[in-house]
PDB file of N, CA and C in Angstrom:
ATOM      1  N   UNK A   1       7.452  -4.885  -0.654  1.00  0.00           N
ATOM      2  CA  UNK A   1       8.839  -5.287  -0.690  1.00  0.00           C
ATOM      3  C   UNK A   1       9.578  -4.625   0.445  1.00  0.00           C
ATOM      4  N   UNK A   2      10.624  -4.814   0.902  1.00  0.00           N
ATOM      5  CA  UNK A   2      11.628  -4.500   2.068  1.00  0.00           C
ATOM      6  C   UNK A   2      12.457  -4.431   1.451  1.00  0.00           C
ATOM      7  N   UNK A   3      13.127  -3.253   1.988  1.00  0.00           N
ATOM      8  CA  UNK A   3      14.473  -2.440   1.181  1.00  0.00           C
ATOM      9  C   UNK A   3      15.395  -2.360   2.161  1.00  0.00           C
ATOM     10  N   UNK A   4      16.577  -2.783   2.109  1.00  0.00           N
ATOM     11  CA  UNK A   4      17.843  -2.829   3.278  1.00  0.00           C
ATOM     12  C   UNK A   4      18.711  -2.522   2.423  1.00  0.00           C
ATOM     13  N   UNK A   5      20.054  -2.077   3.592  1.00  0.00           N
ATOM     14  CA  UNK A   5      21.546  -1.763   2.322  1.00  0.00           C
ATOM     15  C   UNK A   5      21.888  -2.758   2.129  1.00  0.00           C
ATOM     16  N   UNK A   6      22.554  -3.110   0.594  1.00  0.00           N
ATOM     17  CA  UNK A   6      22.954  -4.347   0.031  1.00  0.00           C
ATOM     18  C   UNK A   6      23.515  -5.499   0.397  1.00  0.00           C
ATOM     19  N   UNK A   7      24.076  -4.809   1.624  1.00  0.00           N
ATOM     20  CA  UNK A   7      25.190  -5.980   2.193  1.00  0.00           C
ATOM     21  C   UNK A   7      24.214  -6.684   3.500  1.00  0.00           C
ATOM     22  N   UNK A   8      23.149  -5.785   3.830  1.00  0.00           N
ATOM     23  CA  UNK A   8      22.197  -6.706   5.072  1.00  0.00           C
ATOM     24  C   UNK A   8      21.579  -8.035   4.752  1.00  0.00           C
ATOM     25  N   UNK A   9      21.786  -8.912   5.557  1.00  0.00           N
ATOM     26  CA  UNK A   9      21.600 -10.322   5.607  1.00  0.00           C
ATOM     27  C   UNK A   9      20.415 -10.420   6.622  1.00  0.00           C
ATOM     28  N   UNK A  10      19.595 -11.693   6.009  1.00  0.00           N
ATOM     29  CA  UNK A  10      18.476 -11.981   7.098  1.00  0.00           C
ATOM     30  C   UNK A  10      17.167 -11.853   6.542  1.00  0.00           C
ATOM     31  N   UNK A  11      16.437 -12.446   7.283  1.00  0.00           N
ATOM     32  CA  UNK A  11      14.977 -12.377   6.306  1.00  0.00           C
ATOM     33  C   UNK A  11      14.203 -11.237   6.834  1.00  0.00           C
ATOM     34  N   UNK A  12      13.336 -10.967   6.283  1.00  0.00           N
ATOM     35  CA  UNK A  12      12.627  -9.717   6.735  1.00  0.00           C
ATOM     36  C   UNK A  12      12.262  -9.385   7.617  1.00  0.00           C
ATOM     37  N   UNK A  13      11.898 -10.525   9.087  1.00  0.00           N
ATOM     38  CA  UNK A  13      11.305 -10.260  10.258  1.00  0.00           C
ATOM     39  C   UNK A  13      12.949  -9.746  10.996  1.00  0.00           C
ATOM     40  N   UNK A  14      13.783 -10.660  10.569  1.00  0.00           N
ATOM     41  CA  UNK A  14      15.247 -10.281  11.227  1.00  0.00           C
ATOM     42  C   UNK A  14      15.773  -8.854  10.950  1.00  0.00           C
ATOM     43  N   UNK A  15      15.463  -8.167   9.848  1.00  0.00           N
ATOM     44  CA  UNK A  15      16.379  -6.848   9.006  1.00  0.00           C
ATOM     45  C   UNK A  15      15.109  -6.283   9.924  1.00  0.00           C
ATOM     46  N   UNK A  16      14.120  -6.376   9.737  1.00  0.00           N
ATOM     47  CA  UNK A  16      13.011  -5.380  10.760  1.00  0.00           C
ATOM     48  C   UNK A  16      13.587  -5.308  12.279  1.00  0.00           C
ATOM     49  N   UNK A  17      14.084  -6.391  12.951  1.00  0.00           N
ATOM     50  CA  UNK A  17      14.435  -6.379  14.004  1.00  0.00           C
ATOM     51  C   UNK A  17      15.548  -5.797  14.554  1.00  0.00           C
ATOM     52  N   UNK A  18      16.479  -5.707  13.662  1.00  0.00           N
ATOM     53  CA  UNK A  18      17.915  -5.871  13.776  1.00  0.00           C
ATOM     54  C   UNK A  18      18.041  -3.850  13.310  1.00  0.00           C
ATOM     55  N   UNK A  19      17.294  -2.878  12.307  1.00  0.00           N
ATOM     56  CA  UNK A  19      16.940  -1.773  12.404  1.00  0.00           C
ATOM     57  C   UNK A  19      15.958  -1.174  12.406  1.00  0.00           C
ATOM     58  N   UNK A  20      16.628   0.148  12.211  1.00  0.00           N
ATOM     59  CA  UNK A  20      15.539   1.391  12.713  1.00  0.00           C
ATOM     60  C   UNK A  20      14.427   1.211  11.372  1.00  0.00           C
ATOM     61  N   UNK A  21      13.162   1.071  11.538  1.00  0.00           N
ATOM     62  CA  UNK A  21      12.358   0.744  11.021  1.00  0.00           C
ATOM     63  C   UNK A  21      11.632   2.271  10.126  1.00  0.00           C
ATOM     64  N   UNK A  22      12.187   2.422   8.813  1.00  0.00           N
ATOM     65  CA  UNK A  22      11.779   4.128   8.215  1.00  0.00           C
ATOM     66  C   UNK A  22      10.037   3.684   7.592  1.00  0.00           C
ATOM     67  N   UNK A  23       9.102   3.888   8.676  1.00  0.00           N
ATOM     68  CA  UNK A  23       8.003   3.642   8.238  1.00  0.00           C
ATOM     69  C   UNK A  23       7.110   4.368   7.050  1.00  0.00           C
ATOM     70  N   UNK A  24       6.578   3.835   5.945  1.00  0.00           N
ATOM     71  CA  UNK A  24       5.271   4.406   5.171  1.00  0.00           C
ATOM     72  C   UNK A  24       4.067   4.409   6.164  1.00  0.00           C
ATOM     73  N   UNK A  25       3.872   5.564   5.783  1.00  0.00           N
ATOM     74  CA  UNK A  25       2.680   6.494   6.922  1.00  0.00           C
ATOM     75  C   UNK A  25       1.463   5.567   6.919  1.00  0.00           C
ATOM     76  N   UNK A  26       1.428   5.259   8.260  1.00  0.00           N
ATOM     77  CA  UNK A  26       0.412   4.013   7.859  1.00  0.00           C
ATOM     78  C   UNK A  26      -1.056   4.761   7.871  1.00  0.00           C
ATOM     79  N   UNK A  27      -1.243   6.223   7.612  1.00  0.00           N
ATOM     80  CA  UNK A  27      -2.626   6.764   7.417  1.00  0.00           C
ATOM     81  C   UNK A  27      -2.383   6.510   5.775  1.00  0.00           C
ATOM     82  N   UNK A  28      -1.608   6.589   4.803  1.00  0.00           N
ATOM     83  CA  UNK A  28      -1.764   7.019   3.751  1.00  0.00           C
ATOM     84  C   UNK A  28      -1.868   5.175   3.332  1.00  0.00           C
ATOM     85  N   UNK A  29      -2.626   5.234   2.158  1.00  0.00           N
ATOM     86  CA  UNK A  29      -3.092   4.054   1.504  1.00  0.00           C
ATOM     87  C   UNK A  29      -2.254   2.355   1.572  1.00  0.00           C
ATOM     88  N   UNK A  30      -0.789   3.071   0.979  1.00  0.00           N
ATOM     89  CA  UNK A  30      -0.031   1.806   0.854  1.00  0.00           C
ATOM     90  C   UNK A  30       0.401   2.045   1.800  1.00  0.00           C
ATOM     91  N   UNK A  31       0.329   2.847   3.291  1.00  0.00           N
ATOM     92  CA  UNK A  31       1.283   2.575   4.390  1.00  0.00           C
ATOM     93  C   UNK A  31       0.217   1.535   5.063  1.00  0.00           C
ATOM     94  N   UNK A  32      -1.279   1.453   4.761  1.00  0.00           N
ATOM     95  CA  UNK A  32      -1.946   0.557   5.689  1.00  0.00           C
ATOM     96  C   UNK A  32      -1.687  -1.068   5.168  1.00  0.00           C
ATOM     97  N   UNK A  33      -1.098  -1.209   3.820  1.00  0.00           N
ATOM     98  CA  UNK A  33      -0.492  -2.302   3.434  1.00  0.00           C
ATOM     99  C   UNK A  33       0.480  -2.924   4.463  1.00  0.00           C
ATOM    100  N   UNK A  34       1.179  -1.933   4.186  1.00  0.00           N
ATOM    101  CA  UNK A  34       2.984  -2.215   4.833  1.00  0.00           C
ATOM    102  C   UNK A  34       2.398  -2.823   6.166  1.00  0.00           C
ATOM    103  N   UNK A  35       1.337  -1.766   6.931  1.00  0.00           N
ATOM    104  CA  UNK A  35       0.917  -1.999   8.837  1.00  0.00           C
ATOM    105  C   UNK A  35       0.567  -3.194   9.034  1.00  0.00           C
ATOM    106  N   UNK A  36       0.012  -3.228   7.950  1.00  0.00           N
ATOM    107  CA  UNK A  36      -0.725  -5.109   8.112  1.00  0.00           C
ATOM    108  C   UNK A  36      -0.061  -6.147   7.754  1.00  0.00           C
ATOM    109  N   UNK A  37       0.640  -6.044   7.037  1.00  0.00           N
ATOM    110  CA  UNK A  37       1.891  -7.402   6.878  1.00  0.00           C
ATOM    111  C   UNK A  37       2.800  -7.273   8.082  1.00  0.00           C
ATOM    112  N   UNK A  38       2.984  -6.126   8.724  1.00  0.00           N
ATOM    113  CA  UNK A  38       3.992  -6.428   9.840  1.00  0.00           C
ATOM    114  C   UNK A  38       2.905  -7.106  11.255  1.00  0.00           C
ATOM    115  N   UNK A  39       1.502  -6.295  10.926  1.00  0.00           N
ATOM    116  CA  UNK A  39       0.738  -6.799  12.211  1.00  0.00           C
ATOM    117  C   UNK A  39       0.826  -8.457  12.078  1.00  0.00           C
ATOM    118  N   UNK A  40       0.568  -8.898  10.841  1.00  0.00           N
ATOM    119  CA  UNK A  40      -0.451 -10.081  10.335  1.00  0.00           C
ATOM    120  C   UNK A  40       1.189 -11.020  10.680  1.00  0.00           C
ATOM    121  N   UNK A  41       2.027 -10.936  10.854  1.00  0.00           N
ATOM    122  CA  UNK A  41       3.673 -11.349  11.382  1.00  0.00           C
ATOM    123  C   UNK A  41       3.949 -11.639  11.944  1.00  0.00           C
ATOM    124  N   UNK A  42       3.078 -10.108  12.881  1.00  0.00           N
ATOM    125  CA  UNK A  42       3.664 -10.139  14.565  1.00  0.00           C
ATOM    126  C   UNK A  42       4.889  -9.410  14.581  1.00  0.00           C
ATOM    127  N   UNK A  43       4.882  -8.195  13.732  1.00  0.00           N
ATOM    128  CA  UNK A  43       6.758  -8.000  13.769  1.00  0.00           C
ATOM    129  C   UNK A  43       6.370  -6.217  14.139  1.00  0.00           C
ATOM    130  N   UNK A  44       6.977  -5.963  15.273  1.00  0.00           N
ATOM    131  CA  UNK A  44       7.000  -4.422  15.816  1.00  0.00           C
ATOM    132  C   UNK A  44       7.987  -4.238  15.732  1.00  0.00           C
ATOM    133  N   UNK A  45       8.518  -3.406  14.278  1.00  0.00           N
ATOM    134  CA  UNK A  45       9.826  -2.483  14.842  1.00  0.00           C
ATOM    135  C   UNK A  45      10.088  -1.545  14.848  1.00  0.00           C
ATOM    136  N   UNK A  46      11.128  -1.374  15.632  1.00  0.00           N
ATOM    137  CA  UNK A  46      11.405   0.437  16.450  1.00  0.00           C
ATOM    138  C   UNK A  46      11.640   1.195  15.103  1.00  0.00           C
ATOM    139  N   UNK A  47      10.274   2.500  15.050  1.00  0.00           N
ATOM    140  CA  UNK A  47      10.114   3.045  14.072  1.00  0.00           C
ATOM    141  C   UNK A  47      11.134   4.666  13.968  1.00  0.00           C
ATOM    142  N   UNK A  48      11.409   4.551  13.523  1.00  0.00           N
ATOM    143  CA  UNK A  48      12.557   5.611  13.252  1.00  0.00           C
ATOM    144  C   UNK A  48      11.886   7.304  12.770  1.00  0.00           C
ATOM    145  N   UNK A  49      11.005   6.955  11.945  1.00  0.00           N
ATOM    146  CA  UNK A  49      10.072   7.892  11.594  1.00  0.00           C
ATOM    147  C   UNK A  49       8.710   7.378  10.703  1.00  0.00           C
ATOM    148  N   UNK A  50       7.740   8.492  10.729  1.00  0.00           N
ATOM    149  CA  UNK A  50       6.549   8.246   9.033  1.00  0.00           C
ATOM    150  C   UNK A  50       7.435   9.118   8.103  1.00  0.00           C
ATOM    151  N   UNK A  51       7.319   8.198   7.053  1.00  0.00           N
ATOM    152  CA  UNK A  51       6.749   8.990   5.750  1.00  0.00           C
ATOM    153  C   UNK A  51       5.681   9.175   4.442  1.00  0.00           C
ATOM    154  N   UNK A  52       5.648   9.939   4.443  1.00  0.00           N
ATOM    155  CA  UNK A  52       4.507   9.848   2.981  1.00  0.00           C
ATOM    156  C   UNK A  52       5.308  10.246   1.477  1.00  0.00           C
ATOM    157  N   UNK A  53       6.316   9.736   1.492  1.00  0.00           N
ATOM    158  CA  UNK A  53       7.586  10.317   0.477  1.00  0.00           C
ATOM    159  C   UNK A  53       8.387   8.455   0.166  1.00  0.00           C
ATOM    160  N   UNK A  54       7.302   7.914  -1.133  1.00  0.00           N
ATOM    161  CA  UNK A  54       8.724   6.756  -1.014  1.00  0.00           C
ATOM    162  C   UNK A  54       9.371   7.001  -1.754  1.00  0.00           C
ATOM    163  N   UNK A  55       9.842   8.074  -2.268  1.00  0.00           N
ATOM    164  CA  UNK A  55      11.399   8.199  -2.836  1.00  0.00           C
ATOM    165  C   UNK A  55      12.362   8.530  -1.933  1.00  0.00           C
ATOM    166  N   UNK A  56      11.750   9.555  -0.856  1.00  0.00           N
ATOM    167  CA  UNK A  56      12.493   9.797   0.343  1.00  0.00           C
ATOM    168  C   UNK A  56      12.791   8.479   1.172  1.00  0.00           C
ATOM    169  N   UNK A  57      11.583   7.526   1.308  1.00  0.00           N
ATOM    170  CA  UNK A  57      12.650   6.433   2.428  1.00  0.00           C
ATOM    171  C   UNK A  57      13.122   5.452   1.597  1.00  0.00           C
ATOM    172  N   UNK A  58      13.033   5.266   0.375  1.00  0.00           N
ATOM    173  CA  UNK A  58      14.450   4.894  -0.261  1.00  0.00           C
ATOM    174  C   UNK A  58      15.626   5.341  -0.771  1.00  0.00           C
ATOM    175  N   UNK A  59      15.900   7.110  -0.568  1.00  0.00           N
ATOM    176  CA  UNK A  59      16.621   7.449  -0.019  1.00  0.00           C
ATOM    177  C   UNK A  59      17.375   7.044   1.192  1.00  0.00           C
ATOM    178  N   UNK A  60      16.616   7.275   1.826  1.00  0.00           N
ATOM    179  CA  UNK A  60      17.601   7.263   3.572  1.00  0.00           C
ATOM    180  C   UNK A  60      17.707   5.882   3.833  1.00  0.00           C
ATOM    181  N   UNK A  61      16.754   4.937   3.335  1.00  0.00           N
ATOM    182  CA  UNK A  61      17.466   3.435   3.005  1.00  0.00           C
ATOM    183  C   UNK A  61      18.775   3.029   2.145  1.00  0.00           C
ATOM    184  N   UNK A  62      19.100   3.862   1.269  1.00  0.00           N
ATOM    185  CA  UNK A  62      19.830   3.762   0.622  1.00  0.00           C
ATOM    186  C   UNK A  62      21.250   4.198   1.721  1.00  0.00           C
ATOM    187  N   UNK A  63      21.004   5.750   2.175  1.00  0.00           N
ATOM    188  CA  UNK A  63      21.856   6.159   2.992  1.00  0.00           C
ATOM    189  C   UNK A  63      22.268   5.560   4.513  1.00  0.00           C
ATOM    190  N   UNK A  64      21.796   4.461   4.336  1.00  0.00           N
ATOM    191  CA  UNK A  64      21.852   3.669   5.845  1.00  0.00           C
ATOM    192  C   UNK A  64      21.430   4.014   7.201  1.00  0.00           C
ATOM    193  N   UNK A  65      20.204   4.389   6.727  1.00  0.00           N
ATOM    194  CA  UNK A  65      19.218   4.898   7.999  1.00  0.00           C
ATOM    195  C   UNK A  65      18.494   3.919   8.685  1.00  0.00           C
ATOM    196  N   UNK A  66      17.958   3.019   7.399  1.00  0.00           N
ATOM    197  CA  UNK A  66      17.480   1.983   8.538  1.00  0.00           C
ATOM    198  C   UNK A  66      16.672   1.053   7.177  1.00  0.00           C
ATOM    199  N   UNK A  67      15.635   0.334   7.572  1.00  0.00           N
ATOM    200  CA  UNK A  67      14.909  -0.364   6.036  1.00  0.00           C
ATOM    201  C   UNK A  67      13.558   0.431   6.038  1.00  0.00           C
ATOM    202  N   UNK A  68      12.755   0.006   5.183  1.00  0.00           N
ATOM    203  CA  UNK A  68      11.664   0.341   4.302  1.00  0.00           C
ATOM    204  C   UNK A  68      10.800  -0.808   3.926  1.00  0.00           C
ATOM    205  N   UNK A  69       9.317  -0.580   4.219  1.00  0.00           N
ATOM    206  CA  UNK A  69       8.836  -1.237   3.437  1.00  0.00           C
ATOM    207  C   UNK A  69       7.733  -1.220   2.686  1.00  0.00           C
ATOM    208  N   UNK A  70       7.583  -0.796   1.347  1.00  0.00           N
ATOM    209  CA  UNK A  70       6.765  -0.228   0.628  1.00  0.00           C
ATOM    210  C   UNK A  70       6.943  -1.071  -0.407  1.00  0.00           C
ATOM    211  N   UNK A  71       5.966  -0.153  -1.127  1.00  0.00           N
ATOM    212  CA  UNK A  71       5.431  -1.296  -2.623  1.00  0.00           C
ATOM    213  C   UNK A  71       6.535  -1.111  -3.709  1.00  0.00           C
ATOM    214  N   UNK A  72       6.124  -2.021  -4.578  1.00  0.00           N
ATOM    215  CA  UNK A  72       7.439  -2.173  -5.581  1.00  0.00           C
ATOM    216  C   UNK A  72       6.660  -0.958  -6.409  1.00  0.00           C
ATOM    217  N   UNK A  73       7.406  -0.074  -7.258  1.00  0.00           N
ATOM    218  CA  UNK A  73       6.628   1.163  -8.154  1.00  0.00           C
ATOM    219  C   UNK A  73       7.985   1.108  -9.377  1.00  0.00           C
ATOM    220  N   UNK A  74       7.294   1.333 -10.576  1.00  0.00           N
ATOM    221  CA  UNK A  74       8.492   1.724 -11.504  1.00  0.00           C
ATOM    222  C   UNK A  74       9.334   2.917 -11.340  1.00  0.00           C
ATOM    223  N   UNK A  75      10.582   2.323 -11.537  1.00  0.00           N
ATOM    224  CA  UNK A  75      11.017   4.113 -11.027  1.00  0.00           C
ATOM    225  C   UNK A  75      11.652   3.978  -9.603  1.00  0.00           C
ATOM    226  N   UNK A  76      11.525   2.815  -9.016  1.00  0.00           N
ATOM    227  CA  UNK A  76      12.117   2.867  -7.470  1.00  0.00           C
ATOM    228  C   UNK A  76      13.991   2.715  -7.450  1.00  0.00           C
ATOM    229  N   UNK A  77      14.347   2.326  -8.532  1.00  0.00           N
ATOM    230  CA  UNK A  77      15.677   1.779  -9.363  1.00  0.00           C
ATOM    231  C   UNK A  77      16.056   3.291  -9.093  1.00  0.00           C
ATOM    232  N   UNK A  78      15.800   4.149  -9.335  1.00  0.00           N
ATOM    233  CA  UNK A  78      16.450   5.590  -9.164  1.00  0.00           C
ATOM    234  C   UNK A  78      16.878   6.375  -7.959  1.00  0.00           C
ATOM    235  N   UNK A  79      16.115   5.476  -6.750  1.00  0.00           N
ATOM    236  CA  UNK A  79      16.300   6.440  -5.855  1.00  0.00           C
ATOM    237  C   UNK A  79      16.895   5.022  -4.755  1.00  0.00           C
ATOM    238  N   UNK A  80      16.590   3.827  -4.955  1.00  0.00           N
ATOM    239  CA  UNK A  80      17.008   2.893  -4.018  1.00  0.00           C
ATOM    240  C   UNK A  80      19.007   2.594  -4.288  1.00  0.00           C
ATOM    241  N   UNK A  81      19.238   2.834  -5.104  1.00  0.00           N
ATOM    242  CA  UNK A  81      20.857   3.123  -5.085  1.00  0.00           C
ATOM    243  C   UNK A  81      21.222   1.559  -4.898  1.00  0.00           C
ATOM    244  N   UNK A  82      22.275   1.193  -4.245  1.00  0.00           N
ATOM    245  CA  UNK A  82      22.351  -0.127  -4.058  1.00  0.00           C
ATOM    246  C   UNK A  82      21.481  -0.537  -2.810  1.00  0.00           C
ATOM    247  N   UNK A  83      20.320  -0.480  -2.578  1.00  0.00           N
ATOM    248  CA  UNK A  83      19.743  -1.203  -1.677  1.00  0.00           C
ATOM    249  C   UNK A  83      19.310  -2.323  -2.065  1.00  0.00           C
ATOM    250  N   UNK A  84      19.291  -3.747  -1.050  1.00  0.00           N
ATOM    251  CA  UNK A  84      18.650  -4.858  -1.245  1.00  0.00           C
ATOM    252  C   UNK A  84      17.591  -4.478  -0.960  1.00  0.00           C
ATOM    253  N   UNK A  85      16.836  -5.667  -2.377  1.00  0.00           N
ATOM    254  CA  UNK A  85      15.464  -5.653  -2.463  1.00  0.00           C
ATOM    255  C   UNK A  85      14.528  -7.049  -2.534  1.00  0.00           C
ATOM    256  N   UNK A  86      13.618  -6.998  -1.041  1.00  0.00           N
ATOM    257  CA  UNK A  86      13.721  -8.205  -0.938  1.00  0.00           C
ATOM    258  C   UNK A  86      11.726  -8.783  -1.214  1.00  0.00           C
ATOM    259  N   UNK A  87      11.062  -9.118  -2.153  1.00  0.00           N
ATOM    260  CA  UNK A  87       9.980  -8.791  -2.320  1.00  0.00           C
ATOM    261  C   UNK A  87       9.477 -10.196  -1.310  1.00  0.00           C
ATOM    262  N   UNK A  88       8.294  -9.420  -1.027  1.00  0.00           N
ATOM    263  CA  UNK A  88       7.478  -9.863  -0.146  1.00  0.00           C
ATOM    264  C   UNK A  88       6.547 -11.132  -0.003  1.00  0.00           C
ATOM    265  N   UNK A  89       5.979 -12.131  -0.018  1.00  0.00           N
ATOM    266  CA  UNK A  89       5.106 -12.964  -0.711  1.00  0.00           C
ATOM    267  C   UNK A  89       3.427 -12.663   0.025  1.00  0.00           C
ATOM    268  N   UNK A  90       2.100 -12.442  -0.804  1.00  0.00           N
ATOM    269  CA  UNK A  90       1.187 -12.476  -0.333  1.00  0.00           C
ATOM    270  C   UNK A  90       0.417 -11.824  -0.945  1.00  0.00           C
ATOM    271  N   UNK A  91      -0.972 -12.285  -1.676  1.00  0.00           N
ATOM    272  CA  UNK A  91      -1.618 -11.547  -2.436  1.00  0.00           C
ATOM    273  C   UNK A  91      -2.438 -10.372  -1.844  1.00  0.00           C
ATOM    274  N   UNK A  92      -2.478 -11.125  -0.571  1.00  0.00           N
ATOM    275  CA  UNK A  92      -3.286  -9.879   0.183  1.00  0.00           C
ATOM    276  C   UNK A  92      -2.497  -8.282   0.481  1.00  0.00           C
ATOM    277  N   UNK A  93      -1.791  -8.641   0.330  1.00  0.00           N
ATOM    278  CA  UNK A  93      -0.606  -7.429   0.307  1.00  0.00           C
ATOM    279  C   UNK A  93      -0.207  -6.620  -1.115  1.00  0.00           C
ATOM    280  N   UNK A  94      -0.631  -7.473  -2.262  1.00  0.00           N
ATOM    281  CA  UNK A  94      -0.718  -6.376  -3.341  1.00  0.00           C
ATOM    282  C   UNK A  94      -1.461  -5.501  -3.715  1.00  0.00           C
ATOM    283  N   UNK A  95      -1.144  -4.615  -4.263  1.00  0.00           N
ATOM    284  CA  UNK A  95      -2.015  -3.715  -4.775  1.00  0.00           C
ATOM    285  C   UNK A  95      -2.224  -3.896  -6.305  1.00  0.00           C
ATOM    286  N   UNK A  96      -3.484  -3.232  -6.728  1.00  0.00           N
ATOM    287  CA  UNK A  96      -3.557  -3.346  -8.358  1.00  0.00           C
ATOM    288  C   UNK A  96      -4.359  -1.351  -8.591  1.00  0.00           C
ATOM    289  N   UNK A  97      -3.134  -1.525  -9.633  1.00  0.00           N
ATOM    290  CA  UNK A  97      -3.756   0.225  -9.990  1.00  0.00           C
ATOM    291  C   UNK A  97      -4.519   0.360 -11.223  1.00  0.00           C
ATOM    292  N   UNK A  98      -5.311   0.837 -11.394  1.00  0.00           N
ATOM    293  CA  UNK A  98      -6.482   0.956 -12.786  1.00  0.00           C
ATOM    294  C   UNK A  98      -6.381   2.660 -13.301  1.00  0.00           C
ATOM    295  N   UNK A  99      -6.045   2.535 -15.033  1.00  0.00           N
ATOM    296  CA  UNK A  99      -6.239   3.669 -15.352  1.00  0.00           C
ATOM    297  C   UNK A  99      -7.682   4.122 -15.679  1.00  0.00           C
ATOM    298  N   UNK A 100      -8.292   5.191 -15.265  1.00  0.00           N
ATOM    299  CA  UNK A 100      -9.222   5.829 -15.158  1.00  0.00           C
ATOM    300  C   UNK A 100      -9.719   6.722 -15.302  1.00  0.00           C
ATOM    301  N   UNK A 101     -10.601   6.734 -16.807  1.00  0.00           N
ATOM    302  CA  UNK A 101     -10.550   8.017 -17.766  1.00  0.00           C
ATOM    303  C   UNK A 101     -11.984   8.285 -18.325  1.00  0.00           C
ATOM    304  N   UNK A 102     -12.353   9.404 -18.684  1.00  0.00           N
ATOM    305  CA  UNK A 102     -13.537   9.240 -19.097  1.00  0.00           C
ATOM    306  C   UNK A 102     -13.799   8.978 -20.341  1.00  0.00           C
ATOM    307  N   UNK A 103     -15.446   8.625 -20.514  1.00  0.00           N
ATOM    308  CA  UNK A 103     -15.811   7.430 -21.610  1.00  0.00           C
ATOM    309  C   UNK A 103     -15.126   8.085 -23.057  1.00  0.00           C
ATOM    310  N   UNK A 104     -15.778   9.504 -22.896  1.00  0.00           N
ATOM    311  CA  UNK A 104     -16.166  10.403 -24.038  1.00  0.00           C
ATOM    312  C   UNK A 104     -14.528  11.112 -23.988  1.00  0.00           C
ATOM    313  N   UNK A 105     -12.782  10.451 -24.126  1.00  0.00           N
ATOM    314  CA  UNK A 105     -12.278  11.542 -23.707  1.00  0.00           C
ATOM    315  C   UNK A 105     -11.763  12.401 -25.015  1.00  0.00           C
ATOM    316  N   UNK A 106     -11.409  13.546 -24.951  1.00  0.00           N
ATOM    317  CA  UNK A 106     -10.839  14.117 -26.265  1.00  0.00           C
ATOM    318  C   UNK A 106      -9.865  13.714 -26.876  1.00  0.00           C
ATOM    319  N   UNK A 107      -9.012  13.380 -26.224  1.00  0.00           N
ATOM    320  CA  UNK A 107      -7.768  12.426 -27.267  1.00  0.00           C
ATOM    321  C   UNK A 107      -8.018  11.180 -26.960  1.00  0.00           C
ATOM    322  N   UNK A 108      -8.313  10.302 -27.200  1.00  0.00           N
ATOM    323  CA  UNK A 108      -8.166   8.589 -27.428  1.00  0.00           C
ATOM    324  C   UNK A 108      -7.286   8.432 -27.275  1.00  0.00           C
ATOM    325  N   UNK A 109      -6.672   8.432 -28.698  1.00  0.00           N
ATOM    326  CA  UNK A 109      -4.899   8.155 -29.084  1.00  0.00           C
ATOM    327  C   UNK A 109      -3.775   8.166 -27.744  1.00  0.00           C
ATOM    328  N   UNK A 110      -4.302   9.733 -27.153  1.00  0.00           N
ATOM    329  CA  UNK A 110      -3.119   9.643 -26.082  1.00  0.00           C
ATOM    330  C   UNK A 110      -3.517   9.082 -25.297  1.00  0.00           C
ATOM    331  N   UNK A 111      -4.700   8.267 -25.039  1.00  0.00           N
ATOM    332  CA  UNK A 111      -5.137   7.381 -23.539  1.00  0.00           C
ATOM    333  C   UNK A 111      -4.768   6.121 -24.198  1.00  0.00           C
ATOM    334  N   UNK A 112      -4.564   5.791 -25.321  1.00  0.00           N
ATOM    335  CA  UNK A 112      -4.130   4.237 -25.715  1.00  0.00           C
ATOM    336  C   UNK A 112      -2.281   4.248 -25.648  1.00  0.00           C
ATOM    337  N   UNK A 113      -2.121   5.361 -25.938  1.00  0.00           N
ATOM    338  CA  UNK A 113      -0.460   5.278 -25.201  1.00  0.00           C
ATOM    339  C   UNK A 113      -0.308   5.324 -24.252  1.00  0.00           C
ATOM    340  N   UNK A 114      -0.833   6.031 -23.515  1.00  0.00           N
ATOM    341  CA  UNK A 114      -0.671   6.055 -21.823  1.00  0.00           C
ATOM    342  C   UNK A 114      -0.441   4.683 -21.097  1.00  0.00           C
ATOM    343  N   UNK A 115      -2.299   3.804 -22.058  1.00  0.00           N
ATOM    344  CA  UNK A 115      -2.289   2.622 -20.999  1.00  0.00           C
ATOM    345  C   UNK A 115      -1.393   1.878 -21.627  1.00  0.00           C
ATOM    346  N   UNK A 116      -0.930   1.761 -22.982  1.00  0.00           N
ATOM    347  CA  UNK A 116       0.077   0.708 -22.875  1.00  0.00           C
ATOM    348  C   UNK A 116       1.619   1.034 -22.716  1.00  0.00           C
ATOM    349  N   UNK A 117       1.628   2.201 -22.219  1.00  0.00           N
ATOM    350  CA  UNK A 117       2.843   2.346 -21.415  1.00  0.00           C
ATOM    351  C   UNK A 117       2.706   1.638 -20.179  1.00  0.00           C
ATOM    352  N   UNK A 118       1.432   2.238 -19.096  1.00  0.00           N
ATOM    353  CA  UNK A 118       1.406   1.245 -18.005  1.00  0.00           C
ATOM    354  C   UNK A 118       1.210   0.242 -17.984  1.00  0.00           C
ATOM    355  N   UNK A 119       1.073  -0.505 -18.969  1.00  0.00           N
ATOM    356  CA  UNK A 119       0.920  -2.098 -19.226  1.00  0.00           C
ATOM    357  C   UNK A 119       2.168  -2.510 -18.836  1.00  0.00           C
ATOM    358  N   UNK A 120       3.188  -1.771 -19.298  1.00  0.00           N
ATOM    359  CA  UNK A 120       4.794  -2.396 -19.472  1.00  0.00           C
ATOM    360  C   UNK A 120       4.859  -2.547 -18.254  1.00  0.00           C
TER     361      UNK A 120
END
């Protein structure tokens, strides 16, 4: 998804163009997401900084530093403030997360709450 301040207009190759681009570190996992939807585009924009913090660049997205573009995560509602949020289209670009526990574990119970918390 691409995160701009609320009032930015334009589709995503334009809000990339138009600012400072607060990049996810494209060494770290979901920043090689983000690298490849902008490669797979064609869209280079002037990168402002890395981070490996996406609460931090939806922070400073929020604070009008520039946009973001990282994965949608629960919990992003807290730190994106009024930023527009503009989701992305492309399966190749999602991610899927798996909980991962062992067979034998000592509490059950709390691994069947866990996962159907992350179900929600």
């Amino acid at each position: 998804m691409l995160g701009a301040q609320k009032g930015a207009r334009g589709s995503a190759a334009k809000l990339l163009a138009a600012h400072p681009y607060i990049r996810y570190d494209p060494n770290a996992w979901g920043g090689r997401h983000a690298a490849a939807w902008l490669a797979d585009h064609g869209i280079e924009p002037t990168v402002l900084c890395d981070l490996d913090a996406l609460e931090a660049i939806a922070m400073l997205v929020t604070d009008g530093m520039g946009v973001g573009l990282v994965p949608q995560w629960p919990g992003i509602e807290r730190f994106a403030g009024d930023c527009r949020v503009t989701p992305l289209a492309g399966a190749a670009y999602q991610r899927e997360i798996m909980l991962l526990t062992n067979a034998d574990a000592d509490r059950p119970n709390m691994l069947d709450i866990l996962a159907k918390a992350l179900a929600r």
